[in-house]
N, C-alpha and C. Protein backbone atom coordinates (compact mmCIF):
# COMPACT_ATOMS: atom_id res chain seq x y z
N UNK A 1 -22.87 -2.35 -1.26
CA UNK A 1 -21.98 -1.35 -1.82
C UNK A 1 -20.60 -1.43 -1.19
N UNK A 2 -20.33 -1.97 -0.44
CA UNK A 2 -19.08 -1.72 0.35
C UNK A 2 -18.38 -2.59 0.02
N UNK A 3 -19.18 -4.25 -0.22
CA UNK A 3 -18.26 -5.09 -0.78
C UNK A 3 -17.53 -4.64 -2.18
N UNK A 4 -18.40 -4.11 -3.04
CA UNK A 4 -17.58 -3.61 -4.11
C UNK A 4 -16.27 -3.10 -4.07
N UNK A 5 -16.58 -2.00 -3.03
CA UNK A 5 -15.19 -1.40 -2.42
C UNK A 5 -14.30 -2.16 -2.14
N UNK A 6 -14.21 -2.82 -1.04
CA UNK A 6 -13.57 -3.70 -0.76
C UNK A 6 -13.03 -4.73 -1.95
N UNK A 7 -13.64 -5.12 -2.57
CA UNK A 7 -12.81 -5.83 -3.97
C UNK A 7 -12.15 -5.19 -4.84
N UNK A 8 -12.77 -3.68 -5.15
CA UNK A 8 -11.74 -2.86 -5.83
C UNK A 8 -10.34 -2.73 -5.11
N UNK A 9 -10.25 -2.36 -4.10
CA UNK A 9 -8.73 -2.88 -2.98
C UNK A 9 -8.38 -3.76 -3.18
N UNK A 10 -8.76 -4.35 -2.94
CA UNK A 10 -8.54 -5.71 -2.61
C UNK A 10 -7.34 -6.68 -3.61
N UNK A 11 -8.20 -6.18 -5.03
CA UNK A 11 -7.18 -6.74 -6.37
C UNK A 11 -6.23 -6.41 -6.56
N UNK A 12 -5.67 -5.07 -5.87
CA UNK A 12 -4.67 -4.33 -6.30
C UNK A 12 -3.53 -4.31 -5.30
N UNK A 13 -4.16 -5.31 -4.14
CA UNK A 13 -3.12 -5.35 -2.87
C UNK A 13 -2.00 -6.29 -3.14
N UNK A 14 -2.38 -7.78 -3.50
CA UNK A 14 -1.44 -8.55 -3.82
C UNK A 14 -0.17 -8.06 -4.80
N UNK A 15 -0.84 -7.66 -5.93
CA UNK A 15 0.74 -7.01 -6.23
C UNK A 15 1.34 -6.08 -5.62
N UNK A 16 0.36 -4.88 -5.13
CA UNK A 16 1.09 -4.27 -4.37
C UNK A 16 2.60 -4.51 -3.14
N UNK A 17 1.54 -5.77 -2.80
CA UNK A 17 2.51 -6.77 -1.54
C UNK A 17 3.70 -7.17 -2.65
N UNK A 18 3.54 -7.67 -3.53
CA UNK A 18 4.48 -8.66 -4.22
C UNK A 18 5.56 -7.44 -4.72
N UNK A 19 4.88 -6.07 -5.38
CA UNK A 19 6.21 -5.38 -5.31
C UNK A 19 6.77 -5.18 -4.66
N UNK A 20 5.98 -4.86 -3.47
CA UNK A 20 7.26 -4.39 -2.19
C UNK A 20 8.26 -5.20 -1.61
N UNK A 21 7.86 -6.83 -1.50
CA UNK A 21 8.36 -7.68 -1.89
C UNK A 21 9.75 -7.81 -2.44
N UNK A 22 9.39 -7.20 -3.67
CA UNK A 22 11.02 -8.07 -4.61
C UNK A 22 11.94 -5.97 -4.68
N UNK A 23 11.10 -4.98 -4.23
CA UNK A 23 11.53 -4.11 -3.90
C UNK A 23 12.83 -4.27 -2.96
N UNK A 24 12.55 -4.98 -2.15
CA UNK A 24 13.26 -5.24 -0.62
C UNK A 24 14.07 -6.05 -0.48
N UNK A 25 13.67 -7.05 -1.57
CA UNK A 25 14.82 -7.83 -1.83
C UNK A 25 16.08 -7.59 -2.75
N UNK A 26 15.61 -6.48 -3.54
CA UNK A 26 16.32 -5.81 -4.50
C UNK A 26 17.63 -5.05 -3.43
N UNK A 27 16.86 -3.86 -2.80
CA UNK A 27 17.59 -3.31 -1.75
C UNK A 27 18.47 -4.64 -1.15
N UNK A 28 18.13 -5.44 -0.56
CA UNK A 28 19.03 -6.20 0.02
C UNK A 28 19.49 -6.75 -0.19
N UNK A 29 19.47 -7.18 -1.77
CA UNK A 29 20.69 -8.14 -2.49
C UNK A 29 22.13 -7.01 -3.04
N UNK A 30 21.55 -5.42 -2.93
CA UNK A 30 22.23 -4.46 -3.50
C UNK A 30 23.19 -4.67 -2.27
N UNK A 31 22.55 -4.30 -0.85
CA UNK A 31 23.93 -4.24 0.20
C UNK A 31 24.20 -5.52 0.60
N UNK A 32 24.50 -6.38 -0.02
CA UNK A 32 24.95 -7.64 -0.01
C UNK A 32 25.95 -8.00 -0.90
N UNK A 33 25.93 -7.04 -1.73
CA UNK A 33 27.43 -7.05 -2.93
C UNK A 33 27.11 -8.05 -3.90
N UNK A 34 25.46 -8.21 -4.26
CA UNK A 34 25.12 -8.93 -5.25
C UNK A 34 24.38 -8.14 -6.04
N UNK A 35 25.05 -7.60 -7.21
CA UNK A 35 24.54 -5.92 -8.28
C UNK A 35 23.99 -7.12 -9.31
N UNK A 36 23.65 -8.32 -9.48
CA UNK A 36 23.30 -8.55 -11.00
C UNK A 36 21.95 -9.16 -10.18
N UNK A 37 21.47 -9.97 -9.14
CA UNK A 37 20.10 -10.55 -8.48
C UNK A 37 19.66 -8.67 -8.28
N UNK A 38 20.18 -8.11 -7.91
CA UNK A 38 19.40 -7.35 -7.24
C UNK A 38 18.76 -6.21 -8.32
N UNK A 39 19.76 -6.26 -9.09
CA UNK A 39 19.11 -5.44 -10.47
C UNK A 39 18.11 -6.43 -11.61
N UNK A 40 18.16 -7.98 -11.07
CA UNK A 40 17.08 -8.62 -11.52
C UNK A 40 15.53 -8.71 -10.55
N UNK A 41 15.88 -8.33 -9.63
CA UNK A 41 14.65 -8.60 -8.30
C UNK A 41 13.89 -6.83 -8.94
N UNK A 42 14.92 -5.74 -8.95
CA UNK A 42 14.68 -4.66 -9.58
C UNK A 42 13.62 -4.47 -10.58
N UNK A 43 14.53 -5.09 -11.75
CA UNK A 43 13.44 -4.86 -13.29
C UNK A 43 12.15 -5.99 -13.10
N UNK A 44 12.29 -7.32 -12.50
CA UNK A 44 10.92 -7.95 -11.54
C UNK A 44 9.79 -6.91 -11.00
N UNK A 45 10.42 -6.17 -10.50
CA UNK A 45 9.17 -5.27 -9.53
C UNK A 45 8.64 -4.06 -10.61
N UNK A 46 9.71 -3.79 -11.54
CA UNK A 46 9.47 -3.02 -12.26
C UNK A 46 7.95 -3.98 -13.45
N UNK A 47 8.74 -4.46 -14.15
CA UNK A 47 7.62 -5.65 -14.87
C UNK A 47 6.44 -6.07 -14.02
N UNK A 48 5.93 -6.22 -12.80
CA UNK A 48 5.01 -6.85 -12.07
C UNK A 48 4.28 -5.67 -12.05
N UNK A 49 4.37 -4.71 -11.81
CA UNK A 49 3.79 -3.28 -11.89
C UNK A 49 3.22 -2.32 -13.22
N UNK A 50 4.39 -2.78 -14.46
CA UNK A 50 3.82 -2.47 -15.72
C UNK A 50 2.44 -3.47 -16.09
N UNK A 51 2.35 -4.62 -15.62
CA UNK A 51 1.63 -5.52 -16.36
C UNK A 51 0.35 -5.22 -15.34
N UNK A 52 0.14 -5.14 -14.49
CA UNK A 52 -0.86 -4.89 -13.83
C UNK A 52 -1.40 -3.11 -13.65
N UNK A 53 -0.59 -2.39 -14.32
CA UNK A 53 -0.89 -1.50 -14.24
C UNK A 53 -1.04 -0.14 -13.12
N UNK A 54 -0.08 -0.80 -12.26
CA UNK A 54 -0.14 -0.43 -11.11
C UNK A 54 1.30 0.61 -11.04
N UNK A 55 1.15 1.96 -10.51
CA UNK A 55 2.10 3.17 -10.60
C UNK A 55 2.85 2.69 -9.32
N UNK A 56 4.33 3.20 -9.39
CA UNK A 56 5.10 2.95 -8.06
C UNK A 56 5.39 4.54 -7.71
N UNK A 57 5.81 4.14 -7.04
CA UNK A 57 5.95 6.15 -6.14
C UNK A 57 7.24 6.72 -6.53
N UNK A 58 7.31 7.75 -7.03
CA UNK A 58 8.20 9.06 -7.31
C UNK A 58 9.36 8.21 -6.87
N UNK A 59 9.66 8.12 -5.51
CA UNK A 59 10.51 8.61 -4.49
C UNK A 59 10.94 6.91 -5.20
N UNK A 60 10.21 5.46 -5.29
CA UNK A 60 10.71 4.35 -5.87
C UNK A 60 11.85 4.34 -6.84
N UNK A 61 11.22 5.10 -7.69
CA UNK A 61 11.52 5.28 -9.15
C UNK A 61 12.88 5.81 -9.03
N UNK A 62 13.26 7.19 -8.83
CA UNK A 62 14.62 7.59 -8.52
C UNK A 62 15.15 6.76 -8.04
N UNK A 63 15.08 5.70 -6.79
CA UNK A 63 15.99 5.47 -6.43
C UNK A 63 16.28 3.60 -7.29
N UNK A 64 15.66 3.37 -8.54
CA UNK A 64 16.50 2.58 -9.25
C UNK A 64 16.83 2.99 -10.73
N UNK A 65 18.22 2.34 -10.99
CA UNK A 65 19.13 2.77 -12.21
C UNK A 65 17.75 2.65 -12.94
N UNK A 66 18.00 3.72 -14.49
CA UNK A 66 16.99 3.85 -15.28
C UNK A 66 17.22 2.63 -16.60
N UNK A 67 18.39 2.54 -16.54
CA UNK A 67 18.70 0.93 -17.67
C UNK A 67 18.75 0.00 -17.06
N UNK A 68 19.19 -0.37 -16.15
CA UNK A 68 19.29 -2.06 -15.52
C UNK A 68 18.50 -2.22 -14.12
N UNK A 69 18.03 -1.10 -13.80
CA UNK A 69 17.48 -1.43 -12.28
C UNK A 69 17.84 -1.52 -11.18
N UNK A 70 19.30 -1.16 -10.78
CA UNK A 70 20.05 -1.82 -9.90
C UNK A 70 19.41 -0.68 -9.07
N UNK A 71 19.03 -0.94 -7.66
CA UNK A 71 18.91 0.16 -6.52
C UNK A 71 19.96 0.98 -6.30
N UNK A 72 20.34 2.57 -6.51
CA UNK A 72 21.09 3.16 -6.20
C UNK A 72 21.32 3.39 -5.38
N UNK A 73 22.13 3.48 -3.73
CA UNK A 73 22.00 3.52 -2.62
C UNK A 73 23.30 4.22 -2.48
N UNK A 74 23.41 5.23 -1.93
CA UNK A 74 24.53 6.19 -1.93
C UNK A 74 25.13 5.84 -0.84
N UNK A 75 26.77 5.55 -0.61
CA UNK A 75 27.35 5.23 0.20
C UNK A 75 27.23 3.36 0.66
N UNK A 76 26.61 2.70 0.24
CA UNK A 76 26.41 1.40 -0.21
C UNK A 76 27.14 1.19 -1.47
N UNK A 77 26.20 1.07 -2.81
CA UNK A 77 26.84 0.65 -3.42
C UNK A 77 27.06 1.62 -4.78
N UNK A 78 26.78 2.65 -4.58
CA UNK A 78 27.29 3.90 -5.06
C UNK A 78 27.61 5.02 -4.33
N UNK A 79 28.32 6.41 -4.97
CA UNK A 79 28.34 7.36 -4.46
C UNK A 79 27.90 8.72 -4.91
N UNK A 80 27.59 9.69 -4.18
CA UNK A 80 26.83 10.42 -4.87
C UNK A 80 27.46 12.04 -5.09
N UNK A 81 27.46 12.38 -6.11
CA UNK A 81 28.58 13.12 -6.67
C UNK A 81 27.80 14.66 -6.47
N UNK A 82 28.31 16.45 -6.46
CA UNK A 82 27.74 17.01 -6.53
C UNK A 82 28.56 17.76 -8.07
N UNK A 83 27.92 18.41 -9.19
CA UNK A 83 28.44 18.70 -10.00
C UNK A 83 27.66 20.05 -10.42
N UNK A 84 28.46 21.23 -10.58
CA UNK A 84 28.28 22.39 -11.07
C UNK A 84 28.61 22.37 -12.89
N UNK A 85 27.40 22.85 -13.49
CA UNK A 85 27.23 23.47 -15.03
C UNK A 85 27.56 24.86 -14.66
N UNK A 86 28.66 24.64 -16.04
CA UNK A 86 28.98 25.99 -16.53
C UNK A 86 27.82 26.98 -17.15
N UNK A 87 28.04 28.03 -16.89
CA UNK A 87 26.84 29.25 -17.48
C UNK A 87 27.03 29.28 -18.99
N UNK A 88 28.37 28.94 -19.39
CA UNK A 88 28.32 29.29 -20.86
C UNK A 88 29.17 28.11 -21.11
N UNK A 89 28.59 27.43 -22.39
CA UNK A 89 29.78 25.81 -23.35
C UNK A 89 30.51 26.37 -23.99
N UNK A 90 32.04 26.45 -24.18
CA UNK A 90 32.76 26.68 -25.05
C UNK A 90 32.10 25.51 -26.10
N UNK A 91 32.13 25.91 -27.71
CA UNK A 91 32.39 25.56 -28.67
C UNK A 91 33.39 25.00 -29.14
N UNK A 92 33.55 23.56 -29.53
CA UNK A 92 35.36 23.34 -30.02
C UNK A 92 35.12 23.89 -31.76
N UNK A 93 36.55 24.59 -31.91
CA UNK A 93 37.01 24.80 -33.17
C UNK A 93 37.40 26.18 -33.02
N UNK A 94 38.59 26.66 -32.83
CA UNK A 94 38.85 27.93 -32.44
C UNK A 94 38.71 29.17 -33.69
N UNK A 95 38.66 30.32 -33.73
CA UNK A 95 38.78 31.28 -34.32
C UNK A 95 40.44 31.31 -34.93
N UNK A 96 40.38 32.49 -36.03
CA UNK A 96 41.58 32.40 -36.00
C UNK A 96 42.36 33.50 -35.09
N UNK A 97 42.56 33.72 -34.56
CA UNK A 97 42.88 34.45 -33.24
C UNK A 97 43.50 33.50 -32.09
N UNK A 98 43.02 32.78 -31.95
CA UNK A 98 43.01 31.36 -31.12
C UNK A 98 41.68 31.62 -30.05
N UNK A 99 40.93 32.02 -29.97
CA UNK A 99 39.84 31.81 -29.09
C UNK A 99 39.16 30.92 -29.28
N UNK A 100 38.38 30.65 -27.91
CA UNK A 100 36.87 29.26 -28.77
C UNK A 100 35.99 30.18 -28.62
N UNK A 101 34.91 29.74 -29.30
CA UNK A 101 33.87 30.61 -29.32
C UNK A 101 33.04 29.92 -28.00
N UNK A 102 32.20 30.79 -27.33
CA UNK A 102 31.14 30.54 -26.59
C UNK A 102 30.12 30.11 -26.90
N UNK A 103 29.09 29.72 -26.47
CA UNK A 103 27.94 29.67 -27.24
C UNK A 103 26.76 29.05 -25.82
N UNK A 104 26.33 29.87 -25.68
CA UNK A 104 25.29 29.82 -24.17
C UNK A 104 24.10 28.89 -23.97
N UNK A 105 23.96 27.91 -23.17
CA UNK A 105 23.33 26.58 -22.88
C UNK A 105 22.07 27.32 -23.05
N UNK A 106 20.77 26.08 -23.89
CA UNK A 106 20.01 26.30 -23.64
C UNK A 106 18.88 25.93 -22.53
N UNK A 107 18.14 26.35 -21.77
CA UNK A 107 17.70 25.94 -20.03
C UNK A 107 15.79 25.95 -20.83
N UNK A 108 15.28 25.08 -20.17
CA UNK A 108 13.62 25.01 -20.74
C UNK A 108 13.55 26.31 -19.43
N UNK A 109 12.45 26.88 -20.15
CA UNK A 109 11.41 27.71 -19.68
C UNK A 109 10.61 27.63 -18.44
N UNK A 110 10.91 27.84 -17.40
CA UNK A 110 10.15 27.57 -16.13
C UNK A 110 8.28 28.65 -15.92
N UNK A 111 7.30 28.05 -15.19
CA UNK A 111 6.57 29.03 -15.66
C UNK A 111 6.60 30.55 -14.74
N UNK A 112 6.31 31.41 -14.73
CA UNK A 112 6.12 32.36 -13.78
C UNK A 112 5.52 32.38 -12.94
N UNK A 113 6.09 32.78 -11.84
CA UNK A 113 4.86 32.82 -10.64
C UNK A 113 4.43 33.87 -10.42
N UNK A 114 3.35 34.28 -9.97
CA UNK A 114 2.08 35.41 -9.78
C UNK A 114 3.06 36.29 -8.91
N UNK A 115 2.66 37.74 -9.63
CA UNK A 115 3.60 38.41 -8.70
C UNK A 115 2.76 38.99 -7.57
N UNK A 116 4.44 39.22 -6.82
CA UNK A 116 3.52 39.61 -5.08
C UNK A 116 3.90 41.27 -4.68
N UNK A 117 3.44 41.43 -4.05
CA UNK A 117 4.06 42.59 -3.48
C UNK A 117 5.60 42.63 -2.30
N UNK A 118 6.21 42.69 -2.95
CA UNK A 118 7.91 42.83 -2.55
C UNK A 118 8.51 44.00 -3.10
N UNK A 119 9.46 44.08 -2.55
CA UNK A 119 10.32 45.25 -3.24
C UNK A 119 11.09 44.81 -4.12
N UNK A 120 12.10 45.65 -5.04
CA UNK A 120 12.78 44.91 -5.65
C UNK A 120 13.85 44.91 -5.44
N UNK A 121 14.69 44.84 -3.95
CA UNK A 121 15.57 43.84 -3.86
C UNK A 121 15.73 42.68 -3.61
N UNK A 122 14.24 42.77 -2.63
CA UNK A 122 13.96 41.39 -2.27
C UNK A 122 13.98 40.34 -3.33
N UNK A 123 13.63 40.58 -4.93
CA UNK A 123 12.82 40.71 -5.52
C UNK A 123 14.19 39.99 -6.76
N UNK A 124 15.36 40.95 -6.34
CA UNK A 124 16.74 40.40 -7.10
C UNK A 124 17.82 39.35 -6.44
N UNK A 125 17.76 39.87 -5.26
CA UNK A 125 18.06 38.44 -4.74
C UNK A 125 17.82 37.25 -4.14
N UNK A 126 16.14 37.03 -4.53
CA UNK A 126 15.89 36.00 -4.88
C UNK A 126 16.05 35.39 -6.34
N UNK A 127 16.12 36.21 -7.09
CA UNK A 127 16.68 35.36 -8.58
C UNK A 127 18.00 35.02 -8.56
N UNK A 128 19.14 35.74 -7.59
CA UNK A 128 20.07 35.14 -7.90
C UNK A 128 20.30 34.40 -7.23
N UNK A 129 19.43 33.82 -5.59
CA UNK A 129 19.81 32.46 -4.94
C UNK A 129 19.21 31.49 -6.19
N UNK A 130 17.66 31.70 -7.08
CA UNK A 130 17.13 30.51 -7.51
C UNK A 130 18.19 29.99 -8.92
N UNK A 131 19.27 31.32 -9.54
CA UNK A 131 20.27 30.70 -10.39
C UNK A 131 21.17 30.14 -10.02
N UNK A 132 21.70 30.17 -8.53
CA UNK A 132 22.86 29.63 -8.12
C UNK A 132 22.55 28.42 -8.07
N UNK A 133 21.18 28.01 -7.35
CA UNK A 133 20.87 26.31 -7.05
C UNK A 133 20.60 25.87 -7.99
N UNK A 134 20.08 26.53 -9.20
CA UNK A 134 19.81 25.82 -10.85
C UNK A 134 20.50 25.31 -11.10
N UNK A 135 21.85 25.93 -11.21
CA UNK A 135 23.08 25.41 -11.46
C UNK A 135 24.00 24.16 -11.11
N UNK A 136 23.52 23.90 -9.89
CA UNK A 136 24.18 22.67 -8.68
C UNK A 136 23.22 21.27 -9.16
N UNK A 137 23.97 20.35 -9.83
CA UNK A 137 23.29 19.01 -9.81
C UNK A 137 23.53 17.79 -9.51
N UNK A 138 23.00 16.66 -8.81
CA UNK A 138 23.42 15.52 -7.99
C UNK A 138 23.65 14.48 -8.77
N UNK A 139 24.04 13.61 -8.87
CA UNK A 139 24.30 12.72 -9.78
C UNK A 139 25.25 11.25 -9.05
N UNK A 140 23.79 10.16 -9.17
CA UNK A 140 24.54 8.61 -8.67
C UNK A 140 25.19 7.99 -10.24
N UNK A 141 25.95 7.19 -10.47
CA UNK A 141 26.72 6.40 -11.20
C UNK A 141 26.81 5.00 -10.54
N UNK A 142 25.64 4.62 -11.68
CA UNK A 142 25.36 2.91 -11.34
C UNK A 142 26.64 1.98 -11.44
N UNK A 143 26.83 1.20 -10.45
CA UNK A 143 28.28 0.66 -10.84
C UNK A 143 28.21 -1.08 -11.89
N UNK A 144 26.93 -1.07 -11.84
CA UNK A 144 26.85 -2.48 -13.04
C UNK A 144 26.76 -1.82 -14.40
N UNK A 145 25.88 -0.86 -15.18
CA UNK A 145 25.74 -0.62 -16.26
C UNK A 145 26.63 0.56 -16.39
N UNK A 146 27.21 1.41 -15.55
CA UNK A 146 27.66 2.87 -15.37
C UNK A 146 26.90 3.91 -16.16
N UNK A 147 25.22 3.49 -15.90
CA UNK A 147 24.59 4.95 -16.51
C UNK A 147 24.29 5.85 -15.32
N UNK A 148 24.60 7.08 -15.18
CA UNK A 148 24.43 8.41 -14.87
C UNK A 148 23.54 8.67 -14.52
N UNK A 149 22.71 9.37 -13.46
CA UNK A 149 21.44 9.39 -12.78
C UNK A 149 21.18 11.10 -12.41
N UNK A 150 20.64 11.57 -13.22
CA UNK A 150 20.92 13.40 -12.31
C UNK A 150 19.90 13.24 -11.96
N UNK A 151 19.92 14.12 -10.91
CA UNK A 151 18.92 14.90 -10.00
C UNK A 151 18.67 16.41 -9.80
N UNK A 152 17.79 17.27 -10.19
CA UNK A 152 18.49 19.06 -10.36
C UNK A 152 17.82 19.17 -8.92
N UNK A 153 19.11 20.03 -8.26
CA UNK A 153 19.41 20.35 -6.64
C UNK A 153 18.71 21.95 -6.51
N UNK A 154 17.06 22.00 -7.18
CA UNK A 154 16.18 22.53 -6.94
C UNK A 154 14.88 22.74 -5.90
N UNK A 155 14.95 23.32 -4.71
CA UNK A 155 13.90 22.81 -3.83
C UNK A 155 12.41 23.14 -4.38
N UNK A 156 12.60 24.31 -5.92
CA UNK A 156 11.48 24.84 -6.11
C UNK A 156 10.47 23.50 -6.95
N UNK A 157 11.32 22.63 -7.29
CA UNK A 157 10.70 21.86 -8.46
C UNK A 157 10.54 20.37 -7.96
N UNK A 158 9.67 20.43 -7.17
CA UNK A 158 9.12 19.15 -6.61
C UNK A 158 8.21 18.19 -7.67
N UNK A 159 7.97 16.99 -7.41
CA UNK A 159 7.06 15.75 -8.29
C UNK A 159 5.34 16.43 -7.48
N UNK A 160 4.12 16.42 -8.65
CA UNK A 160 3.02 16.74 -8.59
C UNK A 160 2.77 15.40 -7.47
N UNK A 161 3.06 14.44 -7.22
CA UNK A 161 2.85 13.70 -6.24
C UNK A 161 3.10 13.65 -5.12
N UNK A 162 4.24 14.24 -5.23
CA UNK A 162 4.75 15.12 -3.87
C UNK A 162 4.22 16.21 -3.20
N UNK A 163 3.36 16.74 -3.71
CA UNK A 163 2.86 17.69 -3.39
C UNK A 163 1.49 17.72 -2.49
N UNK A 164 1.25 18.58 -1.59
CA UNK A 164 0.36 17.99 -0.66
C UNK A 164 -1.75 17.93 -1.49
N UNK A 165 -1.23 18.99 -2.41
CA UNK A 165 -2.74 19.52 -3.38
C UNK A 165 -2.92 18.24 -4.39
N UNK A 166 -2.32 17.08 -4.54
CA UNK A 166 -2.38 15.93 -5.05
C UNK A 166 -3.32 14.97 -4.70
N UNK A 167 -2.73 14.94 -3.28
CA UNK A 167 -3.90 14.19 -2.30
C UNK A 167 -5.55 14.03 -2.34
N UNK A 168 -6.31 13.73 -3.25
CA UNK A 168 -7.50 13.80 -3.05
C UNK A 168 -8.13 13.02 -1.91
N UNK A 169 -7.76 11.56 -2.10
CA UNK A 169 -8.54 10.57 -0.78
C UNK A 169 -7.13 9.29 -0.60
N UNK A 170 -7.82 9.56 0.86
CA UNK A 170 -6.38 8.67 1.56
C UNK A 170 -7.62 7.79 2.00
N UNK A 171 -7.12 6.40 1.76
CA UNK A 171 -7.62 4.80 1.96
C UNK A 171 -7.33 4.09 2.47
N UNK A 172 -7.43 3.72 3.73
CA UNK A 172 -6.83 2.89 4.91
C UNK A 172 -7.85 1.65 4.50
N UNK A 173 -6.75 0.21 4.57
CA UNK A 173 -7.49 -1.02 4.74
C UNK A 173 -7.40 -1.47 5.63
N UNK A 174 -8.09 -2.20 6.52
CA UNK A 174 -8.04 -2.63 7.95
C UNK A 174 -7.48 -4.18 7.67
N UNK A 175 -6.61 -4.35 9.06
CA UNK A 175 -5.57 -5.42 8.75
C UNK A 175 -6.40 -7.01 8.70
N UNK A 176 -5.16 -7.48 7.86
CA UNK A 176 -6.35 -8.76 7.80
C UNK A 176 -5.71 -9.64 8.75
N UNK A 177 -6.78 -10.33 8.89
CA UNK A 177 -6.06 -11.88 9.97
C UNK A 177 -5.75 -12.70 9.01
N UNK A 178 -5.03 -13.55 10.12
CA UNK A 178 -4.70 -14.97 9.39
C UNK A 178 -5.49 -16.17 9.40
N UNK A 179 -5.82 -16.37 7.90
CA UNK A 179 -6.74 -17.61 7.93
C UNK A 179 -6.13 -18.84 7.98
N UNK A 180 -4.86 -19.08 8.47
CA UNK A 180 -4.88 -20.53 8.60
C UNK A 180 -5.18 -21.70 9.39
């Protein structure tokens, strides 16, 4: 029974190795001032991983461009911008008055959380710290393709992988030697 185990690992290590691999080389062709290898070593690791079926981690993923791959690396070979949304879009096409009309963004639906026992001031200003940070969003600008990368500068809205209730079983492989 254990060998089984062990081969189920086992198959899934080599690529594993091989992404991290052209991962690293990606990163290091990026701070090397080479944006077109490194956004090819990029969509490589990306492709080696679709075909085998194998998921890369949250934290991977953000940090390459979503069209060309290039590793975003803030203060390397991008920079990373902070940008405030307006509460309300003006409308173009004015009234006749000369005003624009307003017309108020629409925001998806977050779910509710179970209520607690607080008071309600506690209670109001916490809604208005969680609208102020709604509002605040990060954003890299790839410098080979120049597509746009946001990030919402929310601490409440973490990746389900991130999260520690994700974790079912952690799998240590014991190191291998060298057979040569």
């Amino acid at each position: 029974m254990s060998k089984d185990n062990k081969k189920k690992h086992l198959t899934q290590r080599d690529v594993a190795s091989r992404m991290n691999f052209l991962f690293q080389a990606s990163n290091l062709m990026a701070a090397g001032n080479q944006a077109k290898l490194a956004a090819y070593y990029g969509k490589l690791c990306r492709n080696v991983g679709t075909k085998a079926v194998m998921h890369m981690a949250p934290a991977l993923k953000r940090s390459l461009c979503r069209r060309c791959s290039l590793p975003l690396i803030p203060g390397v070979n991008t920079e990373l911008h902070v940008a405030r949304e307006p509460k309300e879009a003006t409308v173009p096409g004015a009234s006749s008055n000369g005003e624009a009309k307003t017309k108020k963004k629409r925001h998806r639906r977050q779910r509710k959380k179970p209520k607690s026992k607080r008071t309600e001031n506690a209670q109001e200003s916490e809604t208005q710290i969680h609208e102020s940070t709604e509002r605040v969003s990060l954003f890299l600008k790839c410098p080979l393709c120049l597509g746009r990368r946001s990030f919402a500068a929310n601490s409440e809205r973490d990746c389900w992988l991130e999260q520690p209730q994700s974790v079912v079983q952690v799998v240590s492989l014991p190191e291998e030697k060298d057979q040569r």
